[in-house]
Protein backbone atom coordinates (compact mmCIF):
# COMPACT_ATOMS: atom_id res chain seq x y z
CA UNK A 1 23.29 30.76 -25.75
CA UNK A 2 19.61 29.55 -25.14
CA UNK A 3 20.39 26.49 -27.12
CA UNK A 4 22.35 25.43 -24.44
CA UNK A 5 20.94 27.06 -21.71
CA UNK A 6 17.47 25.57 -22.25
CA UNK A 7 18.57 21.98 -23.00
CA UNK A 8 20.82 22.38 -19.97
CA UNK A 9 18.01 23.50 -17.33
CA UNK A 10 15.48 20.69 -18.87
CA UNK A 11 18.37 17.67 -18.20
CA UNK A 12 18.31 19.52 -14.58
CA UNK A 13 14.51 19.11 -14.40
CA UNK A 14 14.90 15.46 -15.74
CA UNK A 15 17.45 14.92 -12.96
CA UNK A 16 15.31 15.99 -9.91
CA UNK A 17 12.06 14.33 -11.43
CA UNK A 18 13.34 11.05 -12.45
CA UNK A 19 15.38 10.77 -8.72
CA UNK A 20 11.64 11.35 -7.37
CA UNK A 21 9.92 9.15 -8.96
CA UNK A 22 12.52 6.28 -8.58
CA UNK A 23 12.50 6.98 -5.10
CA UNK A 24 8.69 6.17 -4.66
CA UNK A 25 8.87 2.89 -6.29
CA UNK A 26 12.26 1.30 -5.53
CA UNK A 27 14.25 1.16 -2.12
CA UNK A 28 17.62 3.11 -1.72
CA UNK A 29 20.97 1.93 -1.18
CA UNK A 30 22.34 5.51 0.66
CA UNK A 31 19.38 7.37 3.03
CA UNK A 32 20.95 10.73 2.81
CA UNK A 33 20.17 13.54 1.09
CA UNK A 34 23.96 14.27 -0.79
CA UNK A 35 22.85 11.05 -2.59
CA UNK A 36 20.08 11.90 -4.01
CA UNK A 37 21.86 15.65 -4.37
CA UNK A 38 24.65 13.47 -6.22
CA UNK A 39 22.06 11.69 -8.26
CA UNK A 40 20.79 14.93 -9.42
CA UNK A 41 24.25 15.88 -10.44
CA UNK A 42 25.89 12.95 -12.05
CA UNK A 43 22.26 12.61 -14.23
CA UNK A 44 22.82 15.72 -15.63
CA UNK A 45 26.30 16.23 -16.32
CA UNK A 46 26.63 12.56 -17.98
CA UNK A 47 23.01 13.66 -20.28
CA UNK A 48 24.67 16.85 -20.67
CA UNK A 49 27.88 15.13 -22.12
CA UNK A 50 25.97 12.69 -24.44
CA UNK A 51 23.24 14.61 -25.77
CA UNK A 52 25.12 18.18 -26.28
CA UNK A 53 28.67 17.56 -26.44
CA UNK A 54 28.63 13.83 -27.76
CA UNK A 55 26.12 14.72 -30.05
CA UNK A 56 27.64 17.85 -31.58
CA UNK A 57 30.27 15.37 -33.07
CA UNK A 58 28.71 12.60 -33.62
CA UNK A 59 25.03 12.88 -34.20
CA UNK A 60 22.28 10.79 -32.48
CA UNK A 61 19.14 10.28 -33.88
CA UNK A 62 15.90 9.70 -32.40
CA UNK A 63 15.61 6.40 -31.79
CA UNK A 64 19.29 6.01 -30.46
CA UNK A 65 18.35 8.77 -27.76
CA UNK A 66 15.69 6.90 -26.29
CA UNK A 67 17.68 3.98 -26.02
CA UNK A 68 20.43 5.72 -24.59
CA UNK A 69 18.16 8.03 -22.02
CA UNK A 70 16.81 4.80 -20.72
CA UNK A 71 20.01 2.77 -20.56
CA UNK A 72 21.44 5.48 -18.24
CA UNK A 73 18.32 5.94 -16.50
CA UNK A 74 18.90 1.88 -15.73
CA UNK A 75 22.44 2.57 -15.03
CA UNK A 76 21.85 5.34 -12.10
CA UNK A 77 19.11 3.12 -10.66
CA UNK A 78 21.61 0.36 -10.28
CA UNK A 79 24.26 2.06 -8.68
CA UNK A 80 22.03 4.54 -5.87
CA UNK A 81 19.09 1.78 -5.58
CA UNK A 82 18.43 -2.08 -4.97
CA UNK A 83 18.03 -4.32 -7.39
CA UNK A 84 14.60 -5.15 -8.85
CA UNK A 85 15.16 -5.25 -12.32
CA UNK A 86 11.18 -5.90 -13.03
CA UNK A 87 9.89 -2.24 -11.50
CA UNK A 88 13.51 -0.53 -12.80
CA UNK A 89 12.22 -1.61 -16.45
CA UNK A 90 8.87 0.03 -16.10
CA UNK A 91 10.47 3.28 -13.82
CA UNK A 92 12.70 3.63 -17.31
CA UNK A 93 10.42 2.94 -19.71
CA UNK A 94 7.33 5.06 -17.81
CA UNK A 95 9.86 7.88 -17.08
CA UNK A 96 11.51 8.35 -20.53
CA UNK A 97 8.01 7.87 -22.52
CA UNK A 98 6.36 10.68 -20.44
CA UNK A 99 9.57 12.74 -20.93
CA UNK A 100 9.47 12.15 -24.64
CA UNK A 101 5.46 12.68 -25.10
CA UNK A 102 5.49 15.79 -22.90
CA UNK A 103 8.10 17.27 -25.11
CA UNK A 104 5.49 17.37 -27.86
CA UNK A 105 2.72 18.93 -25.76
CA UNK A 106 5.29 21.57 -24.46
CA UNK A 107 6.06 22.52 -27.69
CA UNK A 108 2.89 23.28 -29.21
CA UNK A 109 2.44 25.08 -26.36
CA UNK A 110 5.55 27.07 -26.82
CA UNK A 111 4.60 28.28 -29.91
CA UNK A 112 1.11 29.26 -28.85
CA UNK A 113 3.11 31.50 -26.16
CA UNK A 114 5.43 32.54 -28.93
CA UNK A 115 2.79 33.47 -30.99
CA UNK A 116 0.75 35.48 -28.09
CA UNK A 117 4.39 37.22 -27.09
CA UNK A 118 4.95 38.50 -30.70
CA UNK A 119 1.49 39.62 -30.86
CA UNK A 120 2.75 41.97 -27.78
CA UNK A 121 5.90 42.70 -29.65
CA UNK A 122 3.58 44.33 -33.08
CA UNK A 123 1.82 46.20 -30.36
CA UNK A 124 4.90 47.65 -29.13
CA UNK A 125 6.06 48.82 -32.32
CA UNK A 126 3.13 50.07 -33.52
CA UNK A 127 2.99 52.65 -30.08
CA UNK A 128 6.66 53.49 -30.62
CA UNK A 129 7.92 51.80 -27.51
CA UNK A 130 10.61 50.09 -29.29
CA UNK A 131 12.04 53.13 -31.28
CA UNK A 132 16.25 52.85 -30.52
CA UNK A 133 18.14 49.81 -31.46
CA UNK A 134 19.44 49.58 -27.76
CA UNK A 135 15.35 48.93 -26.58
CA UNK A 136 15.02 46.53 -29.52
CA UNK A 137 17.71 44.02 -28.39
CA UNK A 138 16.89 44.55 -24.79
CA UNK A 139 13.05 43.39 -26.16
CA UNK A 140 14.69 40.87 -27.96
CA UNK A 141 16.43 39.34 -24.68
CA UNK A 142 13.98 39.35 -22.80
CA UNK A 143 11.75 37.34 -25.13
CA UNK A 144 14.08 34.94 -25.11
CA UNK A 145 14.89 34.70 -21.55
CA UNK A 146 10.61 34.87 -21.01
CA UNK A 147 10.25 32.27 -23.30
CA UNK A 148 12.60 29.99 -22.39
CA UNK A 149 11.81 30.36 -18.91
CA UNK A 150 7.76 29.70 -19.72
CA UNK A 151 8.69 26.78 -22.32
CA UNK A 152 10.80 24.90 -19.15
CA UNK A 153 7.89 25.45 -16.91
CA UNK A 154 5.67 24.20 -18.55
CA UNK A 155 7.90 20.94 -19.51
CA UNK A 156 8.40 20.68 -15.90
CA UNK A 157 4.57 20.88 -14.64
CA UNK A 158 3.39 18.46 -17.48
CA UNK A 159 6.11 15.84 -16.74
CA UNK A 160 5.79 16.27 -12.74
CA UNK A 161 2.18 15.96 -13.81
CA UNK A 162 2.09 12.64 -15.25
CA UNK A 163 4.75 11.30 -12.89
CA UNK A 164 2.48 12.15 -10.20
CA UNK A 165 -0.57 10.17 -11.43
CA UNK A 166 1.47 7.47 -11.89
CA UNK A 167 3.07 6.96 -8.39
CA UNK A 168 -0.38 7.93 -6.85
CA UNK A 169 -2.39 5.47 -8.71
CA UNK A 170 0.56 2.54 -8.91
CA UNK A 171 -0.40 2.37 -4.61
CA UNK A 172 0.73 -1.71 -4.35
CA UNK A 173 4.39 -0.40 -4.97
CA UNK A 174 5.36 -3.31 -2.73
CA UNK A 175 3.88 -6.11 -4.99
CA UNK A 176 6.64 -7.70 -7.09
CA UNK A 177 6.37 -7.82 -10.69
CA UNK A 178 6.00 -10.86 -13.16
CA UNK A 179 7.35 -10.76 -16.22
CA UNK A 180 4.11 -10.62 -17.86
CA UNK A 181 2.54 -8.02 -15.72
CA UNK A 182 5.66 -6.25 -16.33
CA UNK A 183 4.87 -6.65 -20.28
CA UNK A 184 1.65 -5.88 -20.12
CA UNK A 185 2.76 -2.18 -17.89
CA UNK A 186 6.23 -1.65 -20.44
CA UNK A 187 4.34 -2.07 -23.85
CA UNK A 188 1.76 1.59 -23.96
CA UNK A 189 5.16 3.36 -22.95
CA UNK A 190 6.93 1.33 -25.96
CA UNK A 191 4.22 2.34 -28.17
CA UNK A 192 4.12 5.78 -26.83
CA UNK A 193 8.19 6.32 -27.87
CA UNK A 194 7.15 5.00 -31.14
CA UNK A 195 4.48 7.56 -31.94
CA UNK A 196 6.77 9.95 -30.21
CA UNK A 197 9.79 9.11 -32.74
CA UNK A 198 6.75 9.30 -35.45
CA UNK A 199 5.78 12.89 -34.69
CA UNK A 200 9.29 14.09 -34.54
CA UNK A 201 9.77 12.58 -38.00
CA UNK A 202 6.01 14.21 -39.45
CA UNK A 203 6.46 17.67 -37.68
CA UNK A 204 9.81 18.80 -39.33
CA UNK A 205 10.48 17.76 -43.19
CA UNK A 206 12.39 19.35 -45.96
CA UNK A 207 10.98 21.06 -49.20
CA UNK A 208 12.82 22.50 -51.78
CA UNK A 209 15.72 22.77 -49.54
CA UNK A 210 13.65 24.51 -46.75
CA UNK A 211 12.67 23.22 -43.86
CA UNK A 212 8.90 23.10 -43.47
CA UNK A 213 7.12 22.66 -40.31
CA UNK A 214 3.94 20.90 -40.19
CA UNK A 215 2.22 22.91 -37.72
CA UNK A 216 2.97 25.90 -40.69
CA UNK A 217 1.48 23.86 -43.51
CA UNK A 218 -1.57 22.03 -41.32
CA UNK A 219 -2.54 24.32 -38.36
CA UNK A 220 -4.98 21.93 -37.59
CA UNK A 221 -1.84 19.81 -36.36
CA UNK A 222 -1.36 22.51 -33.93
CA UNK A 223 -4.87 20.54 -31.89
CA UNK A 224 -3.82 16.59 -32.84
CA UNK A 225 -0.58 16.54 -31.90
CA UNK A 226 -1.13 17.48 -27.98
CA UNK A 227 -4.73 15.97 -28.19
CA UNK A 228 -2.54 12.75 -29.37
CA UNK A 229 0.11 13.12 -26.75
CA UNK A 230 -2.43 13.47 -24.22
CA UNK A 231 -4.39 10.32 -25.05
CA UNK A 232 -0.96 8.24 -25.43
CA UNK A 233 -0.27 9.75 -21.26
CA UNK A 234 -3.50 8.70 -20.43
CA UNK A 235 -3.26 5.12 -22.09
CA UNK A 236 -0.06 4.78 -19.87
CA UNK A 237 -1.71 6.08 -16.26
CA UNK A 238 -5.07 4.02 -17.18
CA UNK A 239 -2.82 0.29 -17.68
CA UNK A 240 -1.12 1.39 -14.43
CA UNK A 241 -4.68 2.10 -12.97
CA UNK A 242 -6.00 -1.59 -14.48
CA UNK A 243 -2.85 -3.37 -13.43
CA UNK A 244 -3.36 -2.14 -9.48
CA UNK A 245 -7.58 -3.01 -9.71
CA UNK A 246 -6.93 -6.79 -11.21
CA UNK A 247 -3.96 -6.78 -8.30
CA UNK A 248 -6.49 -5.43 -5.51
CA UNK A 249 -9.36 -8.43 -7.04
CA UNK A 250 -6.36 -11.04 -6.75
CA UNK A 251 -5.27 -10.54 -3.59
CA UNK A 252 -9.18 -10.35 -2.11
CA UNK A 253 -9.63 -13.46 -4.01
CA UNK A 254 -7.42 -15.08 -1.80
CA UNK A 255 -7.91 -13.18 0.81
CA UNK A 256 -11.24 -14.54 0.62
CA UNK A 257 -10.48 -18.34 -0.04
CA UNK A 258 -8.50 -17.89 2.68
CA UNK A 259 -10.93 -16.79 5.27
CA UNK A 260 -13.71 -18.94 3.56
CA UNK A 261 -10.67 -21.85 4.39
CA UNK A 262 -10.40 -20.99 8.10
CA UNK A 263 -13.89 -20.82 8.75
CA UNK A 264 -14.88 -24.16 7.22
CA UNK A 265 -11.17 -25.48 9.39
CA UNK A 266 -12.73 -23.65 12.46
CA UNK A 267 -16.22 -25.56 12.41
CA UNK A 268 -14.82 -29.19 11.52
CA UNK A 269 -12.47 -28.48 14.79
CA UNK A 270 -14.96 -26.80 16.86
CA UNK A 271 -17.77 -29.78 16.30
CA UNK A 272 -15.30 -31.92 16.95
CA UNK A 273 -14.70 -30.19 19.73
CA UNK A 274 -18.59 -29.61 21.00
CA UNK A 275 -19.00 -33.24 20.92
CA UNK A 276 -15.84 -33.76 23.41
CA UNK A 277 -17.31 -30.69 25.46
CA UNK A 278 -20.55 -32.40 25.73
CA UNK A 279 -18.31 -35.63 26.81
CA UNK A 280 -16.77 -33.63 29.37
CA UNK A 281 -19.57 -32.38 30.65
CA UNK A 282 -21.32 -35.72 31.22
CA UNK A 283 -18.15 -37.14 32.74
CA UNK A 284 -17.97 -34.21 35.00
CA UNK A 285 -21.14 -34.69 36.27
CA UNK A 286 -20.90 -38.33 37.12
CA UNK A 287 -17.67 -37.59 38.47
CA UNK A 288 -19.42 -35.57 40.86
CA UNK A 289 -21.59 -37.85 41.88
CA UNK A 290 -19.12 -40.77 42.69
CA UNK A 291 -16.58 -38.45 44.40
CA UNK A 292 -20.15 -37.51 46.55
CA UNK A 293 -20.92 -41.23 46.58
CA UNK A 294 -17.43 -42.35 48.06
CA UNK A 295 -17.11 -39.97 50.56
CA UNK A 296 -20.18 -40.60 51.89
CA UNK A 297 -19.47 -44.29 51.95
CA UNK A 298 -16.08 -43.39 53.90
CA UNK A 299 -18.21 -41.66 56.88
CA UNK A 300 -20.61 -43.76 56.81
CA UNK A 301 -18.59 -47.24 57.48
CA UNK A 302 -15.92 -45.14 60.02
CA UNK A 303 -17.92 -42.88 61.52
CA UNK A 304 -15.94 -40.66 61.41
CA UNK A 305 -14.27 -38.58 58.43
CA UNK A 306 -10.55 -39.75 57.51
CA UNK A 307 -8.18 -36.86 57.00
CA UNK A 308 -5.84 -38.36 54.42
CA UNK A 309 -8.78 -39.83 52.69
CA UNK A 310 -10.39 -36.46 52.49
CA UNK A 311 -7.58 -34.31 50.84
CA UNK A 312 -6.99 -36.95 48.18
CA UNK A 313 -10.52 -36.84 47.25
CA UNK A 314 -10.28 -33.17 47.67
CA UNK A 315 -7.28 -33.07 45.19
CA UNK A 316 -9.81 -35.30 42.70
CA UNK A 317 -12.46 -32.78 42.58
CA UNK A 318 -9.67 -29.95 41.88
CA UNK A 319 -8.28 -32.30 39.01
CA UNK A 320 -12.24 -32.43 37.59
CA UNK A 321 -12.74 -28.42 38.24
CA UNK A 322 -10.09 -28.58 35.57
CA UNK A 323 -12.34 -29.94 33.19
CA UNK A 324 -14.50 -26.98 33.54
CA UNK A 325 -13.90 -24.30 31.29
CA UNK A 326 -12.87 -20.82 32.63
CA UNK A 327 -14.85 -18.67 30.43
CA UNK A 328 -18.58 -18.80 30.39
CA UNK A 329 -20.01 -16.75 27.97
CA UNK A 330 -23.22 -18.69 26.67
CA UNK A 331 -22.07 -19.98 23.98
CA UNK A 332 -19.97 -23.41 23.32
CA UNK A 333 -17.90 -22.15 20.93
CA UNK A 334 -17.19 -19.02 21.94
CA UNK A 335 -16.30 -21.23 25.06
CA UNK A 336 -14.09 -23.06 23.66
CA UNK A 337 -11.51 -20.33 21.47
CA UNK A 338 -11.59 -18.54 24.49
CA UNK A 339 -10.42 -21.48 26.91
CA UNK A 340 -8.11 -22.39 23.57
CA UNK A 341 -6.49 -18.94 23.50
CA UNK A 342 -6.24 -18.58 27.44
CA UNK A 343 -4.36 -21.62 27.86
CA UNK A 344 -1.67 -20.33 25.09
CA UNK A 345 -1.80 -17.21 26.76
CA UNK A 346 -1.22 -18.80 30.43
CA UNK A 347 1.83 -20.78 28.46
CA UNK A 348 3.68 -17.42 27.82
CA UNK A 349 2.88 -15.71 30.97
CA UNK A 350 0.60 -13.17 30.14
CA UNK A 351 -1.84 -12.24 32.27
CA UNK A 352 -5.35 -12.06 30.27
CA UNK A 353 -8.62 -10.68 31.64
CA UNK A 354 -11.42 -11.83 29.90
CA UNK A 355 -15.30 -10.00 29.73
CA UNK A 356 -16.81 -11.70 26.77
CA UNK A 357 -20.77 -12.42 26.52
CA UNK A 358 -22.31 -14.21 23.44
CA UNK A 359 -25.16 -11.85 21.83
CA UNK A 360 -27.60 -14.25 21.28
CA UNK A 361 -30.15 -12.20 21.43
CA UNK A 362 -28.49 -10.31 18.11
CA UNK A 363 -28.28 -11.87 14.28
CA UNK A 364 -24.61 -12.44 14.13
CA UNK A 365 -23.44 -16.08 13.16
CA UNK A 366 -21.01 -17.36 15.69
CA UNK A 367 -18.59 -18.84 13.24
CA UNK A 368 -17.87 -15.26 12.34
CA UNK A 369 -17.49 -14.11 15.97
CA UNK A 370 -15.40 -17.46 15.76
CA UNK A 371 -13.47 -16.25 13.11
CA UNK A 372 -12.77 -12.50 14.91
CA UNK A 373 -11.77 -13.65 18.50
CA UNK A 374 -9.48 -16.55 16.52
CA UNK A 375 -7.40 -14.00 15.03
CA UNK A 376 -7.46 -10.85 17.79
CA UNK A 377 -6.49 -13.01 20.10
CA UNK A 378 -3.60 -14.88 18.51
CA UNK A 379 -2.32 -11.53 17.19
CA UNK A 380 -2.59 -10.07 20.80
CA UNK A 381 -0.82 -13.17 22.28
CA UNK A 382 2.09 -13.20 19.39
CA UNK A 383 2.53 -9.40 20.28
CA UNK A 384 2.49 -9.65 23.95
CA UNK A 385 4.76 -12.77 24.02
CA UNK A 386 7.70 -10.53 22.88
CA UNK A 387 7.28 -7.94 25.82
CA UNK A 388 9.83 -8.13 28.12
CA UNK A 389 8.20 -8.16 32.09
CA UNK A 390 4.92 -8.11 32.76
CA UNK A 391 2.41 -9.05 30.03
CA UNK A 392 -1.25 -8.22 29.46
CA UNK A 393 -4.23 -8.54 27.89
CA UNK A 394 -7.88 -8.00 27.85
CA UNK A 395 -11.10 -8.89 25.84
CA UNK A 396 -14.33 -6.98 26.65
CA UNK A 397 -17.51 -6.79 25.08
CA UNK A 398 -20.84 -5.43 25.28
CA UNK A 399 -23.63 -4.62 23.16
CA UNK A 400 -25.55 -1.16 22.69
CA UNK A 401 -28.91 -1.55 20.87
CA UNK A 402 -28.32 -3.94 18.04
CA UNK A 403 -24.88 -2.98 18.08
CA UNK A 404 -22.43 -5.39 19.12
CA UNK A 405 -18.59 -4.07 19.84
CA UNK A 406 -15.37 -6.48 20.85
CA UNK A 407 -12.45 -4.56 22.23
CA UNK A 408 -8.99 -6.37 22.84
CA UNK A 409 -6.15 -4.82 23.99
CA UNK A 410 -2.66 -5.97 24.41
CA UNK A 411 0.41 -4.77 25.19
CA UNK A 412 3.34 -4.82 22.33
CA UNK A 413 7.06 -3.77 21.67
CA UNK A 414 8.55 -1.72 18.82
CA UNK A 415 6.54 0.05 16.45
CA UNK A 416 3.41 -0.49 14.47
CA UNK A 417 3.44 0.61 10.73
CA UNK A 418 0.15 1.21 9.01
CA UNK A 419 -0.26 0.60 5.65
CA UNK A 420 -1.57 4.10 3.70
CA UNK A 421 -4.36 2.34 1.20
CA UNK A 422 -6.41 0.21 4.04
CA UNK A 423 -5.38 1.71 7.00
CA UNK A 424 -4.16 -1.69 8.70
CA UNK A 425 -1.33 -2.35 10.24
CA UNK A 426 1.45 -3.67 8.11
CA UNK A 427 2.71 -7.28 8.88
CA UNK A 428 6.39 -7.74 10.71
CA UNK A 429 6.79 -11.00 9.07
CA UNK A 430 8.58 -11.75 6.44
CA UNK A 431 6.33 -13.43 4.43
CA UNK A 432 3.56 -10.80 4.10
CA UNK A 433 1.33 -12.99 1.65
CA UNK A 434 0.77 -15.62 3.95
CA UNK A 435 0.48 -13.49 7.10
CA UNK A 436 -0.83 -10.42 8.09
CA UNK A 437 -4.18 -11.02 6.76
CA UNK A 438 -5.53 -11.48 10.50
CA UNK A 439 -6.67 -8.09 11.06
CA UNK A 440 -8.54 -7.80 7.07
CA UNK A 441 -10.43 -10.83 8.00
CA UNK A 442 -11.49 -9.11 11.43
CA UNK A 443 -12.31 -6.35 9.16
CA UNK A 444 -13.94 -8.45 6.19
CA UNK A 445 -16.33 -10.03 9.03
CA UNK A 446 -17.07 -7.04 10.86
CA UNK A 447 -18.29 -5.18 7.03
CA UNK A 448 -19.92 -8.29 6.71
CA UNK A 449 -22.44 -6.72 9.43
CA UNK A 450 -22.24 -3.13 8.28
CA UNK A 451 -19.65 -2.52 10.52
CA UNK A 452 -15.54 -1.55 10.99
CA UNK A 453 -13.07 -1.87 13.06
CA UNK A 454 -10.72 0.97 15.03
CA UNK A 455 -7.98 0.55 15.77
CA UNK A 456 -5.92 3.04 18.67
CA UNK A 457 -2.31 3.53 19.71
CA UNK A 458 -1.24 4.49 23.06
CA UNK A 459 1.59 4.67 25.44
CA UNK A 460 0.71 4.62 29.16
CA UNK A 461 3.77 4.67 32.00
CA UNK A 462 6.24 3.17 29.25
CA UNK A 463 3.41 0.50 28.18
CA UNK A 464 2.54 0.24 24.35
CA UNK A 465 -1.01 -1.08 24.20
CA UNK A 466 -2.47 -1.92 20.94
CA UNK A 467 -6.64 -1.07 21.01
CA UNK A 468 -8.57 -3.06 18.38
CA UNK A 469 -12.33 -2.59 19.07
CA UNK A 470 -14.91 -4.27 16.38
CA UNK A 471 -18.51 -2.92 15.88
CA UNK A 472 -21.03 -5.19 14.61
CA UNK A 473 -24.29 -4.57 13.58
CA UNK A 474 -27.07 -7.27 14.35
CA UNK A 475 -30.56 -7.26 14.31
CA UNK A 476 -32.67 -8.17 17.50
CA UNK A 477 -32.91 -11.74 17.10
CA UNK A 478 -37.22 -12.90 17.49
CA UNK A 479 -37.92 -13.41 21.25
């Protein structure tokens, strides 16, 4: 009866385990909990009817049932989740490796149990516990109940286990495979099987026309074996660990090329930029003075002002005020994103209330200052512009010591995911690689300075406001 029993409860185990894993990696087709109850049931009835039933009539061997246990471990993944044949290779592969390795280290396990249990049994005897046949097969039962219900546990902590590690340290479960990453995560859990088919084939042999097990004949066996099945887990976790790192270095690589990009873009436009400011400014000026100049003349040939004459020139200076920009917060190019981003705001009807000073009495380069307000302020204005009614947003900053913090706040619609590794919020576009690095650039610069960023949630009368404040720490700049 425990030969069934056992097998039974450990395809159970394999059912709930392998729908939990799957789950973290891939995205499902039905949200509801009787599919993933279903999943659990058709996974164990159809390894059930292959490996027990099948089997008894037509016997599989090793190799065969690793083939098979992944090919229906592909199969369920196809029908309950979407497709992404890439991550369902390595789910199979991962899953059905662990299951196979783990079955080793249970084992030896088992017997050390086994072996502790009958110690327990001799003790028994010898104190005359077990004196009537009718104690003895009760004793006898419940060994076999204790042990198979120890053996199971431990299959199911050791496999839970290394699943665990696995989906914990695999965090960019978002990032799609290439084939050759996909290689390079598949091939320890190939050669993990193939050790695992090994050891199956070393541990149990025939002598004489007696089957021999090795851990009888070499108890040292009884140590390599789960020392060996340990290390072959840990080969598979550690490529899954060095996959994610030389993921994380790519994508800060570009990250960085990226920023490095918009900052050189952001000082070729702003000096082009400074010299048309200082253009403006000049013009202004003598724009002033002739507007003075004329209507002076006007009065001083009538005698008398002319009305007509008077608004028109008024209606000149207003077109020069124009010129001016609206912001003045001592530095040009501060000056000039925040003029920039006003006007874009002004275009979409948001209202924007602006408190900015440049700390030029601290040691923070402008360009990355540049680099912050660029990005907070477009991300502010792209969120804000999809508010229905009345829009806002506001920039404020100040400066505590050698601190220097930015706050902007906007309002915003719908919800705002945040992303568990960095703590950012995830990017609503579709094309997450080439946007959504705004706010890690903010954050980039501001660590740049031994600073962070914060970022705080709220909901006021009805109004979402999104709170990014930016802490910078400068040095007093030499008087």
């Amino acid at each position: 009866m425990a030969d069934i029993v056992f097998p039974i409860c450990m395809y159970f185990v394999d059912s709930i385990l392998s729908g939990v894993y799957t789950r973290n990696f891939l995205k499902e087709k039905f949200k509801k909990w009787s599919a993933w109850v279903l999943w659990v049931a058709i996974y164990m009835l159809i390894q059930s009817f292959v490996f027990i039933i099948v089997d008894n009539k037509f016997p599989i061997n090793e190799v065969m049932g690793i083939i098979l246990n992944i090919c229906i471990l592909l199969s369920m993944q196809l029908i309950f989740f979407q497709k992404d044949l890439q991550k369902q290779f390595f789910i199979a592969f991962s899953f059905v490796a662990g299951r196979e390795i783990v079955k080793h280290i249970g084992s030896v396990l088992s017997i050390a149990f086994s072996e502790l249990w009958n110690r327990i049994f001799d003790i028994l005897l010898e104190k005359g516990v077990l004196n009537t046949m009718d104690r003895l097969y009760r004793w006898i039962d419940i060994s076999i109940a204790a042990i198979t219900i120890v053996d199971l546990m431990l299959y199911a902590l050791l496999l839970f286990g290394y699943l665990f590690l696995i989906s914990r340290k695999f965090v960019k479960k978002e990032y799609p495979f290439q084939l050759q990453e996909n290689i390079f995560l598949i091939l320890p859990c190939i050669a993990a099987l193939c050790i695992s088919v090994t050891i199956k084939v070393l541990i149990i042999s025939v002598e004489n026309g007696m089957t021999v097990i090795i851990y009888d004949t070499v108890p040292a066996a009884k140590f390599w074996v789960p020392f060996i099945c340990v290390l072959l887990l840990l080969s598979i976790i550690a490529s899954v660990v060095l996959f994610q790192k030389l993921v994380e270095y790519n994508e800060e690589t570009k990250k960085r090329a990226i920023l490095e990009n918009q900052v050189q873009q952001m000082q070729r436009e702003i000096s082009e930029i400074q010299d048309i400011y200082t253009d403006m400014r000049g013009l202004r000026h003598d724009m002033r003075s002739h507007l003075a100049n004329i209507s002076l003349l006007v009065k001083g040939e009538n005698g008398s002002a002319n009305e007509e004459l008077e608004r028109y020139i008024g209606k000149m200076e207003d077109t020069v005020k124009k010129l001016d920009f609206s912001y003045k917060t001592g530095n040009p190019i501060t000056d000039i994103i925040i003029h920039q981003k006003g006007q874009e705001a002004e275009k979409k009807q948001i209202w924007i209330e602006v408190d900015f000073t440049y700390p030029s009495k601290l040691l923070i380069d402008v360009y990355d200052i540049a680099v912050i307000l660029n990005n907070a302020l477009e991300n502010a204005i792209e969120a804000c512009g999809k508010v229905d009614g009345q829009k806002r947003m506001r920039l404020h900053s100040y400066v505590k010591g050698s601190l220097f913090f930015i706050e902007i706040e906007n309002d915003f619609c719908g919800a705002v995911v945040m992303e568990e590794e960095s703590g950012l919020p995830v990017s609503s576009k579709k094309n997450k690689k080439l946007h959504g690095i705004g706010i890690s650039n903010i954050q980039r610069c501001a660590k740049k300075y031994m600073g962070d960023i914060d970022i705080v949630i709220s909901e006021t009368e009805g109004r979402k406001k999104f709170n990014l404040t930016v802490m910078m720490n400068g040095k007093p700049a030499a008087s």
